[in-house]
Protein backbone atom coordinates (compact mmCIF):
# COMPACT_ATOMS: atom_id res chain seq x y z
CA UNK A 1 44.58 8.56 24.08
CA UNK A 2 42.75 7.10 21.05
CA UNK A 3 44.21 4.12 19.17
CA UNK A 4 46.23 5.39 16.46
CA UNK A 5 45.53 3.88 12.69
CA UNK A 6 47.46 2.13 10.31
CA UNK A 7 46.16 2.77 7.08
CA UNK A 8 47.72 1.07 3.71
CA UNK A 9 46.68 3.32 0.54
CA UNK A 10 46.25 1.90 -2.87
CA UNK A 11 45.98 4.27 -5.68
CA UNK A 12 44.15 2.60 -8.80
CA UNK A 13 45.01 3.21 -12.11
CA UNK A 14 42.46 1.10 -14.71
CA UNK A 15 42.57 -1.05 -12.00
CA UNK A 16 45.61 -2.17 -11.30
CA UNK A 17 47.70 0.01 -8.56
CA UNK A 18 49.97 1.97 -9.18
CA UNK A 19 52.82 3.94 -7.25
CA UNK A 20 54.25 7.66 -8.23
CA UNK A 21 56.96 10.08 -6.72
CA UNK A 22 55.57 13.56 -5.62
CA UNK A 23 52.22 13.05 -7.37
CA UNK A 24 53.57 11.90 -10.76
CA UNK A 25 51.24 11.09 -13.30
CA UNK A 26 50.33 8.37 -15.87
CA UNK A 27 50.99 10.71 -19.18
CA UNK A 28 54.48 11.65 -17.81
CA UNK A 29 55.16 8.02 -17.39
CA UNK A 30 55.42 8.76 -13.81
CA UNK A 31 53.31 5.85 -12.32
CA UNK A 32 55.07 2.43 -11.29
CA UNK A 33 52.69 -0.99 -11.90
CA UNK A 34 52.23 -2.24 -8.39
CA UNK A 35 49.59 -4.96 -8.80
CA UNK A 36 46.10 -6.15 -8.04
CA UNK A 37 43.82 -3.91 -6.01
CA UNK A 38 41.84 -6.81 -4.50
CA UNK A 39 45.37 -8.97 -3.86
CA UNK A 40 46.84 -6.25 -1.76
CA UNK A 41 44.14 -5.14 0.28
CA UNK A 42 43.86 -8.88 1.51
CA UNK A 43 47.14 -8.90 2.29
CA UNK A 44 47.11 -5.88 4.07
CA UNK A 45 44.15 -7.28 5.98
CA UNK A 46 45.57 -10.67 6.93
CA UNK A 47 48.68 -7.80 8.72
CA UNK A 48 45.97 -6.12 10.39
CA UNK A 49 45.66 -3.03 8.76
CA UNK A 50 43.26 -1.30 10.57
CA UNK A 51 41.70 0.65 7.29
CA UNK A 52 42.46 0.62 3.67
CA UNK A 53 42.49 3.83 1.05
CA UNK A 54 41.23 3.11 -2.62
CA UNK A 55 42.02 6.38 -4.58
CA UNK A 56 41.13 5.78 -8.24
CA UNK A 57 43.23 7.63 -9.95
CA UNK A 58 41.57 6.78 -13.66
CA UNK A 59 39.36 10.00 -13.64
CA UNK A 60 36.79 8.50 -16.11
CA UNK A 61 33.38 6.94 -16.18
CA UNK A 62 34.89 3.51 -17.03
CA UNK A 63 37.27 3.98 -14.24
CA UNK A 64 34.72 4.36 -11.55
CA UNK A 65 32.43 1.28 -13.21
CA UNK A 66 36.25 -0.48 -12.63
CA UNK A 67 36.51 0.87 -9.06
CA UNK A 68 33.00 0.06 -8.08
CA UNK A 69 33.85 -3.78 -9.02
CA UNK A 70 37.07 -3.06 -7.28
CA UNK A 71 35.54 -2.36 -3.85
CA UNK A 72 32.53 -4.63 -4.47
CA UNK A 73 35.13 -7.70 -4.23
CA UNK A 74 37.48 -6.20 -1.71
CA UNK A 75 33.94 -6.10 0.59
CA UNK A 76 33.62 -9.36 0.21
CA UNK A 77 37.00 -10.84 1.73
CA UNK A 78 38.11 -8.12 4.04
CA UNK A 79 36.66 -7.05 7.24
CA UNK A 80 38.46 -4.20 7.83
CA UNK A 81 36.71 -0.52 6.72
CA UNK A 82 37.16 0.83 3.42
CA UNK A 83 37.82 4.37 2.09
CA UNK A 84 37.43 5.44 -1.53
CA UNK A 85 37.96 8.56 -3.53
CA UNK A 86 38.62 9.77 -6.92
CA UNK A 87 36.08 11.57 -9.25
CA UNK A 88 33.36 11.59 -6.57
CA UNK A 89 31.39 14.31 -7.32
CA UNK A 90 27.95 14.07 -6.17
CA UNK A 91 26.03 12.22 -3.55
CA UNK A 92 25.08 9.43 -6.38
CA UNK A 93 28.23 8.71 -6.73
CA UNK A 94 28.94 8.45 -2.54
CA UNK A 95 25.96 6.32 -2.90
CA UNK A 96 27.35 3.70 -5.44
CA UNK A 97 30.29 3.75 -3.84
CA UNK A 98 28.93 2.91 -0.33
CA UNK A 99 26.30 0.27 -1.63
CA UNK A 100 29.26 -1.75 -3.54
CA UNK A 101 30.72 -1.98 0.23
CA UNK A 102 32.92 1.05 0.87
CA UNK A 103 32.38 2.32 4.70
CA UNK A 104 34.25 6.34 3.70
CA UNK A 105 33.93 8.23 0.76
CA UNK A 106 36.71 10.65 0.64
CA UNK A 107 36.49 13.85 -2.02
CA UNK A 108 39.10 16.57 -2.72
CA UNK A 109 38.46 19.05 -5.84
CA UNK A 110 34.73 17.92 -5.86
CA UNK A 111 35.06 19.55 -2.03
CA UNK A 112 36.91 22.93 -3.23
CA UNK A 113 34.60 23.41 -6.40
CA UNK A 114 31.17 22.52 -4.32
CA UNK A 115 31.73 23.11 -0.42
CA UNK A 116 27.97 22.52 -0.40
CA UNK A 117 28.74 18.37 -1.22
CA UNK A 118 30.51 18.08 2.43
CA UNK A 119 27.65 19.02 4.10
CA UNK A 120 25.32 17.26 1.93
CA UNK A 121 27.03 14.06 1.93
CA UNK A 122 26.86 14.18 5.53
CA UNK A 123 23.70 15.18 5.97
CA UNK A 124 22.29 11.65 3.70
CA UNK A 125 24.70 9.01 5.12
CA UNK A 126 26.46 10.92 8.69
CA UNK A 127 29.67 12.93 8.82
CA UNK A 128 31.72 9.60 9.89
CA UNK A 129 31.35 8.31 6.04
CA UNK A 130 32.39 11.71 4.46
CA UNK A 131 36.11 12.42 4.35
CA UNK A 132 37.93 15.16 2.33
CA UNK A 133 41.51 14.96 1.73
CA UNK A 134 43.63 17.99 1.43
CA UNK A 135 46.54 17.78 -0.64
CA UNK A 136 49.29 21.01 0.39
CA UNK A 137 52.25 22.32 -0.84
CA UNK A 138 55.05 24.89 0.76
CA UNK A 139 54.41 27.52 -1.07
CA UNK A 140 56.59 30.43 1.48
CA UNK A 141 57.89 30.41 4.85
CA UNK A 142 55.08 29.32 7.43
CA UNK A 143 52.47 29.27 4.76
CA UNK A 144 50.70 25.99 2.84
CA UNK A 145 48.70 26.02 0.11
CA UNK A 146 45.83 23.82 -0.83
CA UNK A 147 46.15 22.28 -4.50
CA UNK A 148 43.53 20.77 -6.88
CA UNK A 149 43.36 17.93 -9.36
CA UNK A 150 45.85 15.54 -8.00
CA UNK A 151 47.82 18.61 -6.99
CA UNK A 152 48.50 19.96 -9.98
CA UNK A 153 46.08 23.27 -9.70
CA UNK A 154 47.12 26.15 -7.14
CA UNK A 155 43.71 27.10 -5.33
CA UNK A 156 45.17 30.02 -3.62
CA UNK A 157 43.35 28.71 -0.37
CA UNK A 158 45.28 28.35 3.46
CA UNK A 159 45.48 24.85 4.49
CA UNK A 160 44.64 25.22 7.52
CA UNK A 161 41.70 27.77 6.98
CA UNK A 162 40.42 24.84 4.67
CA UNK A 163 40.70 22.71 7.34
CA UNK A 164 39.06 24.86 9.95
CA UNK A 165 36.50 24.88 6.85
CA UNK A 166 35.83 21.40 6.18
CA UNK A 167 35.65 20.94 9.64
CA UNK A 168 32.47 23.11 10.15
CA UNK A 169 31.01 21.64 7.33
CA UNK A 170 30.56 18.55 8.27
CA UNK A 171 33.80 16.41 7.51
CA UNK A 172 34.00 13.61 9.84
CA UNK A 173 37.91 13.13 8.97
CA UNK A 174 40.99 15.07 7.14
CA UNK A 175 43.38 13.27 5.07
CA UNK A 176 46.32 15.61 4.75
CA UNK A 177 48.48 15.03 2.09
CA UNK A 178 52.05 16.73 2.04
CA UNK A 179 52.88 17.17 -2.17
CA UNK A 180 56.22 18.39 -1.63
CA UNK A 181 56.62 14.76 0.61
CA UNK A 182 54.41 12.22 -1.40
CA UNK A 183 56.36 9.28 -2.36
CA UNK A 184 59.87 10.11 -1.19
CA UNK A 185 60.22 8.03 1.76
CA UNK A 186 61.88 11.24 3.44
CA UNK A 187 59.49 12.04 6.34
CA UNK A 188 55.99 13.33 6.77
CA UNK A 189 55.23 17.10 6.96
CA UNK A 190 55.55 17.64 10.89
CA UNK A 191 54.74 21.45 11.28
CA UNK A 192 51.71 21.24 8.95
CA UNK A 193 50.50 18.29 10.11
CA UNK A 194 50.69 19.68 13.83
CA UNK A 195 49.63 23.00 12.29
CA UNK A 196 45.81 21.44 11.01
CA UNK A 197 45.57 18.78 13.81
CA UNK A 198 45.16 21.67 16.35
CA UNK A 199 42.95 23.45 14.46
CA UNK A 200 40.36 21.00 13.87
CA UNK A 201 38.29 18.73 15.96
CA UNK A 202 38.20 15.63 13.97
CA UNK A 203 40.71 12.85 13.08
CA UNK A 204 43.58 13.85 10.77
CA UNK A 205 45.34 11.41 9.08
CA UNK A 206 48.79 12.14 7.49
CA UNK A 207 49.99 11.26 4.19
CA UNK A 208 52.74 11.29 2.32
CA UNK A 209 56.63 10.69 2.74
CA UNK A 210 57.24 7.55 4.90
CA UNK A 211 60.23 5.84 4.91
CA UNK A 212 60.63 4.13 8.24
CA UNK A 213 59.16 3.05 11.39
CA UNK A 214 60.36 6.11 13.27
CA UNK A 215 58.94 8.44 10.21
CA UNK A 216 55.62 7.43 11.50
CA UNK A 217 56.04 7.13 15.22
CA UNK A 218 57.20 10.99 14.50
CA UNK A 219 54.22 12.31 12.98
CA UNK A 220 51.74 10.78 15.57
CA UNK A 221 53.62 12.06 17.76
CA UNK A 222 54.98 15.52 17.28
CA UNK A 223 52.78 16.17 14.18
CA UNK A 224 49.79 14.92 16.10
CA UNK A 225 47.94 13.11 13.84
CA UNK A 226 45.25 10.43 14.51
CA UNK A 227 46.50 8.07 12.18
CA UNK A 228 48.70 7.56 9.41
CA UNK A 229 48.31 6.55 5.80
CA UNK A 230 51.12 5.08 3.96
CA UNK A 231 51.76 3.12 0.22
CA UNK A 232 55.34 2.61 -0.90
CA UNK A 233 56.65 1.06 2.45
CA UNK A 234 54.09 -1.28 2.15
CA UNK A 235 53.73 -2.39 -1.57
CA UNK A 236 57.28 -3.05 -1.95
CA UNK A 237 57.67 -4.74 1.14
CA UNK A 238 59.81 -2.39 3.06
CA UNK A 239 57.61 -2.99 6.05
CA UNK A 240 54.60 -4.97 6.89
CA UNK A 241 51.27 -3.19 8.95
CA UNK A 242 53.03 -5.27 12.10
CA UNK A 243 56.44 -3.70 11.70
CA UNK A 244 54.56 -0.60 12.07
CA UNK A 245 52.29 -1.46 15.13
CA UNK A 246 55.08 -3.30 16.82
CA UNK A 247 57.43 0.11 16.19
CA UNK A 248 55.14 2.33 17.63
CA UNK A 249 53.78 0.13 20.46
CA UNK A 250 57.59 0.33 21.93
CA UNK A 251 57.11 3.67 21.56
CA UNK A 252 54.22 3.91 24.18
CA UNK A 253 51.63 4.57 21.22
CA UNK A 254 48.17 2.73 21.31
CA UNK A 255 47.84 0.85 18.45
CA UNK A 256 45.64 -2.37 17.59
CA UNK A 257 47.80 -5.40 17.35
């Protein structure tokens, strides 16, 4: 068995992070002031977090000149690889990202309006730097859809055929993000997660809805996933990235310590 990933996410807001509930957002005053990007990230790297997320959540072309900066000087004091998405929409922009120091670009509605970028992406820099990150919601019994802009546009799509779909594109990795979960510390998605990890044959990480040690130990091991990626139990100190690796070592998982 593969080691299984810890994964701290940060999600930027004009450059400061920022936490929501259920993919709140900054208009609806739904976004709690966390604090600095950079700050964190070495914190989470001095616990041994095995990867960290950037998702800049800004949306504009100041944002991303913010984000670049943002991963530029997380580059230079951690060691551990680096993920960002958030408004990538072209190879140019995978490009910046990568040359300021990030090691994954991750996309989500720029994947669902141009398929085509998956492929390409991984074509010019290898399917291990190109992630795409799903974000589903319940929408009947048994049946997931896939939602766009920060989850707030129905797509109509299967979330697992999207899966299956990314998959044969190119993606080297699936972030799976459960809406109906995000933020509320009340357990990861199990059946979906299981559901897309058996479908595909690349690393899915889970997101959204940890809340304790035994949340995660859960969905690596009856949801399946590769790794897990988690914010609020982290930035408010709930748990550290040991807590987690200790908690799932007992648990006969492999994990990095």
């Amino acid at each position: 068995m593969l080691t299984k990933r810890v994964i701290p996410c940060l999600d930027v807001h004009d450059g400061k992070v920022t936490r929501g509930v259920q993919f709140g957002r900054a208009e609806e005053g739904g976004l709690r002031n966390v604090g600095d990007p950079v700050e964190l990230a070495v914190r989470y790297n001095d616990q041994g977090a095995d990867e960290m997320v950037f998702f800049d959540i800004t949306a504009s072309a100041h944002g991303r000149a913010t984000m670049v900066d943002v991963i530029r000087r997380t580059a230079e004091r951690c060691f551990m690889p680096l993920t960002v998405g958030g408004g990538i929409r072209t190879t140019e922009d995978m490009h910046a990202m990568l040359h300021a120091g990030a090691d994954k670009i991750s996309i989500n509605s720029s994947a669902l309006a141009t398929p085509e970028l998956i492929t390409a992406g991984a074509e010019r820099f290898g399917s291990q730097c190109i992630v795409v990150s799903i974000d589903a919601k319940k929408v009947g019994p048994d049946r997931w859809e896939v939602f766009s802009h920060g989850g707030r546009k129905p797509t109509g799509l299967d979330a697992v055929e999207w899966a299956r779909k990314v998959d044969e594109l190119g993606a080297g990795e699936i972030v799976l993000n459960s809406i109906d979960a995000d933020g509320t510390k009340a357990g990861y998605d199990l059946v979906i997660t299981r559901r897309v990890s058996e479908e595909v044959g690349v690393p899915v990480v889970a997101s959204g809805g940890a809340g304790s040690l035994e949340h995660i130990a859960e969905v690596l091991l009856e949801g399946r996933a590769d790794a897990v990626l988690a914010a609020s139990i982290f930035h408010f100190g709930q748990y550290t990235v040991g807590d987690v690796k200790r908690h799932l070592a007992a648990r006969g998982l492999p994990v990095r310590l």
